[in-house]
PDB file of N, CA and C in Angstrom:
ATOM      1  N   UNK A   1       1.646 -10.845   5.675  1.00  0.00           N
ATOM      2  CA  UNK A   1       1.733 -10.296   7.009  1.00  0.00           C
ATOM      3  C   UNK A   1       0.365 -10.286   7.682  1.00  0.00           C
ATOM      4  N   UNK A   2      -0.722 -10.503   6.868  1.00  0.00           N
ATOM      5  CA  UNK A   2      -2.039 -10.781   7.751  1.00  0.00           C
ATOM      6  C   UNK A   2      -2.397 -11.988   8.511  1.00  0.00           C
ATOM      7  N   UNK A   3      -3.584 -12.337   8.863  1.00  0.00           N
ATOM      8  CA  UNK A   3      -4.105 -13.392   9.219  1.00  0.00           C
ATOM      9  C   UNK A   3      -3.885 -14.171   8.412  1.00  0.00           C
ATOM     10  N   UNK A   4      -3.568 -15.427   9.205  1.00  0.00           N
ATOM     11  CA  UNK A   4      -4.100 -16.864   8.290  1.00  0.00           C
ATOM     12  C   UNK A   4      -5.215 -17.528   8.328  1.00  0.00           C
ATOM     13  N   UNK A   5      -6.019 -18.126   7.747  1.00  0.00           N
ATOM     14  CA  UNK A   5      -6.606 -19.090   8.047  1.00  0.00           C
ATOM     15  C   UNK A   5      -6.312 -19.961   9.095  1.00  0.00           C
ATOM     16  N   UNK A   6      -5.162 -20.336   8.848  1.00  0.00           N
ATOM     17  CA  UNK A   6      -4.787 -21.330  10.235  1.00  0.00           C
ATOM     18  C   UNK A   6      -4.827 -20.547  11.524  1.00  0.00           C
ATOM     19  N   UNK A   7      -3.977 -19.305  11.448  1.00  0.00           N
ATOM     20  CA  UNK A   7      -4.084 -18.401  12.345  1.00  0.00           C
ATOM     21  C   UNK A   7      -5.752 -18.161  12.990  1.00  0.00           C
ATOM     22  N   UNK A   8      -6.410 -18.083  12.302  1.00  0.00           N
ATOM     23  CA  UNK A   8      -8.094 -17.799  12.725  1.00  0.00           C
ATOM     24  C   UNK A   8      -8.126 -18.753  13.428  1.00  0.00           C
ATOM     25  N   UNK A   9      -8.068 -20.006  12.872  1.00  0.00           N
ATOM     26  CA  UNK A   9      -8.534 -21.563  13.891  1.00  0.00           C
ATOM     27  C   UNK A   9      -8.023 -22.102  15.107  1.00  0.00           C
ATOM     28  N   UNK A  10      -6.589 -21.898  15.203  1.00  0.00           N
ATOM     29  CA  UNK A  10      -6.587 -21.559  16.427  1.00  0.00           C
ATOM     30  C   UNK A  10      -7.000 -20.754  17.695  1.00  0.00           C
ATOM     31  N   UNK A  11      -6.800 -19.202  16.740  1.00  0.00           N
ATOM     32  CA  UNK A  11      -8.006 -18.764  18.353  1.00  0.00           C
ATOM     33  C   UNK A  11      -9.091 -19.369  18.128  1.00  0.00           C
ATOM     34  N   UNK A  12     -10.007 -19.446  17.232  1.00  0.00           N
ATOM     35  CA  UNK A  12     -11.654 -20.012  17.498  1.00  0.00           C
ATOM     36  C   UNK A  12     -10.896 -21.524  18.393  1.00  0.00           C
ATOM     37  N   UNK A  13     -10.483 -22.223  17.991  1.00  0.00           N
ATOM     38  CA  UNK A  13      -9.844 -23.754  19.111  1.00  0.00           C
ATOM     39  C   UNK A  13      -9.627 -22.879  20.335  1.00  0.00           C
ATOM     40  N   UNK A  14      -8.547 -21.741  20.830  1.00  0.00           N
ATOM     41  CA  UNK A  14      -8.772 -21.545  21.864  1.00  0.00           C
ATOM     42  C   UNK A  14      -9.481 -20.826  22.414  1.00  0.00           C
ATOM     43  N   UNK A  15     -10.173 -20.100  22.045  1.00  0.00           N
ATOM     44  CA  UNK A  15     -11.694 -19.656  22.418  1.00  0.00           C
ATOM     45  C   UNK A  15     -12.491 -20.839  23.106  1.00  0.00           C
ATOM     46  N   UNK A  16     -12.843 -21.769  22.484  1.00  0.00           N
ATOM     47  CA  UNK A  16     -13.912 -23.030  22.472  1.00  0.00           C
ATOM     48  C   UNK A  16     -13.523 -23.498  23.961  1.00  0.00           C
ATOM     49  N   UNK A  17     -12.340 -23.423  23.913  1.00  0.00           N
ATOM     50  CA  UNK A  17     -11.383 -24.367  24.879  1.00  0.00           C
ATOM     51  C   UNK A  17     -11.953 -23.116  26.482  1.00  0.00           C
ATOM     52  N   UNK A  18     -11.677 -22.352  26.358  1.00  0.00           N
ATOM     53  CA  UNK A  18     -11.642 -21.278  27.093  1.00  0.00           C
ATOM     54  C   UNK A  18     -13.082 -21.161  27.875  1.00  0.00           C
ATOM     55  N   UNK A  19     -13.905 -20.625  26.899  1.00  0.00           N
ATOM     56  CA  UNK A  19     -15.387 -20.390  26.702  1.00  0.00           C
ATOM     57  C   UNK A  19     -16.075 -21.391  27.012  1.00  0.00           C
ATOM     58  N   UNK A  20     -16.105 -22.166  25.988  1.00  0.00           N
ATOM     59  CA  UNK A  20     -17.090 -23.215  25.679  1.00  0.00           C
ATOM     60  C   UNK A  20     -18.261 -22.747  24.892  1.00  0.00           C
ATOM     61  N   UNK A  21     -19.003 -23.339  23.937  1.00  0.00           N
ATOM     62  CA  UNK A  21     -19.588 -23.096  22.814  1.00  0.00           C
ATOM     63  C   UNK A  21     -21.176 -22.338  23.318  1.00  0.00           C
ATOM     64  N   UNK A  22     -21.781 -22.742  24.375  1.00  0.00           N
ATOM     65  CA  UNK A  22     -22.651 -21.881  25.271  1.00  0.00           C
ATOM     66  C   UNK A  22     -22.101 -20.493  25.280  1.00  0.00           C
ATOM     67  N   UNK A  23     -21.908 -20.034  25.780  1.00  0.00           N
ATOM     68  CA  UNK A  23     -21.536 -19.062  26.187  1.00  0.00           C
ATOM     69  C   UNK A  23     -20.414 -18.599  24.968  1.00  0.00           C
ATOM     70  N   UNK A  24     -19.735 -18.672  23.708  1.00  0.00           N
ATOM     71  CA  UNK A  24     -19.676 -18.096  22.329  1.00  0.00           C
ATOM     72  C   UNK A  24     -20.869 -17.580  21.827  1.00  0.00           C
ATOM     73  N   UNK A  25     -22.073 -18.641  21.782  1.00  0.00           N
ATOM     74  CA  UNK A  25     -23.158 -18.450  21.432  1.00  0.00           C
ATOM     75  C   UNK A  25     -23.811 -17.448  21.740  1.00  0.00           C
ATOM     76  N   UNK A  26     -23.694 -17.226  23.150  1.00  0.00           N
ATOM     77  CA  UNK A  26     -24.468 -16.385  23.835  1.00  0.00           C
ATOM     78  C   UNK A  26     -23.896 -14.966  23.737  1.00  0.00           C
ATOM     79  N   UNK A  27     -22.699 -14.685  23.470  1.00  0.00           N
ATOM     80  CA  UNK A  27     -22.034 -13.772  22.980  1.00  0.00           C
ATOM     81  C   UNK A  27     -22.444 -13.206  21.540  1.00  0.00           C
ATOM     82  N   UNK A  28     -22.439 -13.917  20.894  1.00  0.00           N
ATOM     83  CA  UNK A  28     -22.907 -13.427  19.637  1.00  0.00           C
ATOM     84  C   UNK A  28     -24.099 -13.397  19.409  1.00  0.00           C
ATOM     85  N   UNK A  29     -25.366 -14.190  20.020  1.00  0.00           N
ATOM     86  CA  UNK A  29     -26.235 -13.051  20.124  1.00  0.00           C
ATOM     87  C   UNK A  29     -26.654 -12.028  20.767  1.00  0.00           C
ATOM     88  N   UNK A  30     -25.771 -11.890  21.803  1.00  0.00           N
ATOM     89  CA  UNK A  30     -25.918 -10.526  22.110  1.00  0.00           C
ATOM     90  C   UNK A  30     -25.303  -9.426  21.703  1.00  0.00           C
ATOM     91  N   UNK A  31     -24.185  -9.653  21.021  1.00  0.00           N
ATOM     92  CA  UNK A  31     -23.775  -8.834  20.009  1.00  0.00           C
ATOM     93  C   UNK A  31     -24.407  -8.467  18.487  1.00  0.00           C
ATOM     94  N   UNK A  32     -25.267  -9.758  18.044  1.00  0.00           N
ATOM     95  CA  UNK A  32     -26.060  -9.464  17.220  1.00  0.00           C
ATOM     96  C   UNK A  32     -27.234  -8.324  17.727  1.00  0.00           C
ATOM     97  N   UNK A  33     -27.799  -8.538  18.950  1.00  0.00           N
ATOM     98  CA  UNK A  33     -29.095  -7.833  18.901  1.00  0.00           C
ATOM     99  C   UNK A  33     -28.605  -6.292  19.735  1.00  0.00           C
ATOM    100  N   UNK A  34     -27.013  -6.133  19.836  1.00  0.00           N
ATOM    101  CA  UNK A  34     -26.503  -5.303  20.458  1.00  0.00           C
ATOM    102  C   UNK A  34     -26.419  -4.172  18.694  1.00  0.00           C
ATOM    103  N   UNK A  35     -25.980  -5.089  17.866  1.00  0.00           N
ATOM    104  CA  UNK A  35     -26.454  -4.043  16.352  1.00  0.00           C
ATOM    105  C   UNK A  35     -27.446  -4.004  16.025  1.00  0.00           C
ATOM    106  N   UNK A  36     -28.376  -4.515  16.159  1.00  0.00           N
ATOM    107  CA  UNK A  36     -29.764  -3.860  15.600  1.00  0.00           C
ATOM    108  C   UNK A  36     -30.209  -3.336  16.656  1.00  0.00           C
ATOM    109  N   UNK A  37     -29.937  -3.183  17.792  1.00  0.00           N
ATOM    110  CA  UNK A  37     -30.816  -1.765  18.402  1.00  0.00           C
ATOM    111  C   UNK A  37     -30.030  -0.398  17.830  1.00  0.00           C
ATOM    112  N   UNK A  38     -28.667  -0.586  17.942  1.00  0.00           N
ATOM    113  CA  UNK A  38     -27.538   0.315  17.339  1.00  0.00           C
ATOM    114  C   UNK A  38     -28.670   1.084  15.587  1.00  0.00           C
ATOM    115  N   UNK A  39     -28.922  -0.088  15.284  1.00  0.00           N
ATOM    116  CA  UNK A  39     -29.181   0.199  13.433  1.00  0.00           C
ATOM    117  C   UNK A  39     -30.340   0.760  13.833  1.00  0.00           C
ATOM    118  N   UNK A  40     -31.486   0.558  14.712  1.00  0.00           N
ATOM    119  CA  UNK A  40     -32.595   0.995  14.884  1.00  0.00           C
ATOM    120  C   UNK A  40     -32.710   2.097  15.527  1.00  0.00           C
ATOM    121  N   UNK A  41     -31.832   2.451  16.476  1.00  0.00           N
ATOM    122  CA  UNK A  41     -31.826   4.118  17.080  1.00  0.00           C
ATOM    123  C   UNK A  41     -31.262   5.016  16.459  1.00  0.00           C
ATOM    124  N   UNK A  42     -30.355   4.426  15.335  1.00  0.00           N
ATOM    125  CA  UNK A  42     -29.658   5.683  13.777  1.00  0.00           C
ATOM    126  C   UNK A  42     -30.971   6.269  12.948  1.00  0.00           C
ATOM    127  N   UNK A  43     -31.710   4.703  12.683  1.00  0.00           N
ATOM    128  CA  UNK A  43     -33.066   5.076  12.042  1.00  0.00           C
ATOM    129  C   UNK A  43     -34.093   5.903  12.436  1.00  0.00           C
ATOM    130  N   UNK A  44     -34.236   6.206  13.970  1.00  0.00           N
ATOM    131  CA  UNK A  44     -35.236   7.285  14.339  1.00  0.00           C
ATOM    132  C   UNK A  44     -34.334   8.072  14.803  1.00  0.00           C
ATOM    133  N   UNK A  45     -33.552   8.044  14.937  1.00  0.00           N
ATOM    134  CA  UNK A  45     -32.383   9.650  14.986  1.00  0.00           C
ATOM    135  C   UNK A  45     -32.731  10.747  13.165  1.00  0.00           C
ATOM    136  N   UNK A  46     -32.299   9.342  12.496  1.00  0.00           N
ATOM    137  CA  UNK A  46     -32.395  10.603  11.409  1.00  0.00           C
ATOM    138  C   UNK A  46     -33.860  10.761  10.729  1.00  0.00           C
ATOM    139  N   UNK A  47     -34.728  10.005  11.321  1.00  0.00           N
ATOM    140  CA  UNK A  47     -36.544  10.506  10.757  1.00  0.00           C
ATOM    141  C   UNK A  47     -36.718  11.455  11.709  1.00  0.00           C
ATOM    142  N   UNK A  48     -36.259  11.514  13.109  1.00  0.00           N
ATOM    143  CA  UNK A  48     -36.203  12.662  13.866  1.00  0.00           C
ATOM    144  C   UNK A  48     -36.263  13.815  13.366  1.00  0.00           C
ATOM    145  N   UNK A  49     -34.363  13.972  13.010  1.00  0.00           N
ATOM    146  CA  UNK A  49     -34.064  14.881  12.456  1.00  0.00           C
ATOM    147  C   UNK A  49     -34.511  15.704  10.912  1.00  0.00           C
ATOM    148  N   UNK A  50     -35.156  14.460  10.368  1.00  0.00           N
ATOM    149  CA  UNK A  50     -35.865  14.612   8.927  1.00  0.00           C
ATOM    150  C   UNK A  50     -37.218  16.095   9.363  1.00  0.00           C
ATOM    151  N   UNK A  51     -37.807  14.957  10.315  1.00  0.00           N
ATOM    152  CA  UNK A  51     -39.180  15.468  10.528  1.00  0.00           C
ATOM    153  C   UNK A  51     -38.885  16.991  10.969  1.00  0.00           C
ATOM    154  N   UNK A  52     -37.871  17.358  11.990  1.00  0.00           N
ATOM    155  CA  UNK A  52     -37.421  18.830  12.324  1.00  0.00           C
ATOM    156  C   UNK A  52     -37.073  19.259  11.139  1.00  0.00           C
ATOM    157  N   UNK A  53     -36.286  18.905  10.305  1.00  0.00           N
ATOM    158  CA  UNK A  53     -35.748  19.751   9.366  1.00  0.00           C
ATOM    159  C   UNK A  53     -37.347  20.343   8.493  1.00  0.00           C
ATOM    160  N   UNK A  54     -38.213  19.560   8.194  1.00  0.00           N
ATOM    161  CA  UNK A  54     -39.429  19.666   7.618  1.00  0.00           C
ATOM    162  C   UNK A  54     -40.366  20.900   7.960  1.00  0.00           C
ATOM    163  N   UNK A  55     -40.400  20.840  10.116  1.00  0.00           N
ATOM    164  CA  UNK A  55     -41.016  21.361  10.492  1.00  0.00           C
ATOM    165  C   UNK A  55     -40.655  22.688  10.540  1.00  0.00           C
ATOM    166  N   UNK A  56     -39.016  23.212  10.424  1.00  0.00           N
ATOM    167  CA  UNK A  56     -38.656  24.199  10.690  1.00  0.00           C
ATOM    168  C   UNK A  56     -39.061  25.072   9.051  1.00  0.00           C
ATOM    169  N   UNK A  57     -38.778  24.444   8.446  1.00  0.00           N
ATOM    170  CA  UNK A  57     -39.247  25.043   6.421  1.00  0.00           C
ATOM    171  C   UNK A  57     -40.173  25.174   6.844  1.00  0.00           C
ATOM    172  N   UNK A  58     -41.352  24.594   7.086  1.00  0.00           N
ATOM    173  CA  UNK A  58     -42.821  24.813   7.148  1.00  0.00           C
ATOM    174  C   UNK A  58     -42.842  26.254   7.874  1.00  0.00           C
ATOM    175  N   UNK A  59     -42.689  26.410   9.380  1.00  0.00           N
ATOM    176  CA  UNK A  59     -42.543  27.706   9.640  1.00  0.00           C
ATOM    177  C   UNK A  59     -41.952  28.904   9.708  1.00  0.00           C
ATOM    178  N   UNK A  60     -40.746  28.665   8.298  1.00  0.00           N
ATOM    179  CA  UNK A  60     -39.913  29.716   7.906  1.00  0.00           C
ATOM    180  C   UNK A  60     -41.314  30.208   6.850  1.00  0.00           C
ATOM    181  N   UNK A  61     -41.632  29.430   6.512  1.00  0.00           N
ATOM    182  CA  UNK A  61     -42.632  29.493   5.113  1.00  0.00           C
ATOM    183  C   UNK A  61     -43.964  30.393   5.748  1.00  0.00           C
ATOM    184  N   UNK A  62     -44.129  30.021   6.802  1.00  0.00           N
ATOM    185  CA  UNK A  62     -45.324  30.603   7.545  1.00  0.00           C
ATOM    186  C   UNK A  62     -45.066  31.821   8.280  1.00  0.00           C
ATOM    187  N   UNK A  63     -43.661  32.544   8.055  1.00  0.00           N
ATOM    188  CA  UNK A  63     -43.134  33.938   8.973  1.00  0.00           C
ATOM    189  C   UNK A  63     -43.042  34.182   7.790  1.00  0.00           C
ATOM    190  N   UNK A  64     -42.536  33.918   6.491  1.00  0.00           N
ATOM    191  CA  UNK A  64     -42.452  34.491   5.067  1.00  0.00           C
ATOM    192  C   UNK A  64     -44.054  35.602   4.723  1.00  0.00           C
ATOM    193  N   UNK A  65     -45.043  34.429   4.890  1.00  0.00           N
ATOM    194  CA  UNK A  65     -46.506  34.402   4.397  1.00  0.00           C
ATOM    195  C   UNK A  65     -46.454  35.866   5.539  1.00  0.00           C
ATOM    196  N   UNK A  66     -46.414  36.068   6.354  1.00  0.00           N
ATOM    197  CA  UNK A  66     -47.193  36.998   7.359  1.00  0.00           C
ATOM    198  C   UNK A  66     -46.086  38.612   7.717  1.00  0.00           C
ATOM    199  N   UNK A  67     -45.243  38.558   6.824  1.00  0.00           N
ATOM    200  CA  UNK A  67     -44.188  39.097   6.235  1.00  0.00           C
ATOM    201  C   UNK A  67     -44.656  40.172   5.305  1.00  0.00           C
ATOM    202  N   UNK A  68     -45.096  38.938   3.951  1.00  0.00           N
ATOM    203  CA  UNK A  68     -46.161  39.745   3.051  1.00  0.00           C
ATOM    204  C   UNK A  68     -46.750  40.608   3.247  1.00  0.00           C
ATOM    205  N   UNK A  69     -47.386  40.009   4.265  1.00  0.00           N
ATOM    206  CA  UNK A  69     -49.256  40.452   4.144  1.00  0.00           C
ATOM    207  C   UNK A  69     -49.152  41.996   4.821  1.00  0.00           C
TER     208      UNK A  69
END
């Protein structure tokens, strides 16, 4: 009940037909570089969030210290 192979080749045939191979091309790299900005703004989202989580311990640690004293 899935795809076929054959099934695939026809749309890519009517794609080609449709499109034309310029402009497929141009699609997929912009969908390529449409995921790595995607992969690259997850990556400073969560060093973001790293670095807050860090900073907030540090000055729980530093209301602890003056707590003490």
């Amino acid at each position: 009940m899935g795809i076929s192979v054959t099934k695939l080749l026809i749309v890519l045939g009517i794609a080609v037909v449709l499109f034309g191979t310029r402009r497929l091309r141009n699609a997929g790299a912009d969908i390529g570089a449409a995921i790595r900005n995607f992969r690259s703004a997850i990556k400073e989202g969560e060093s973001e969030t790293h670095e807050s989580e860090q900073d907030s311990s540090v000055e729980g640690e530093a209301a602890g210290r003056k707590k003490e004293d």
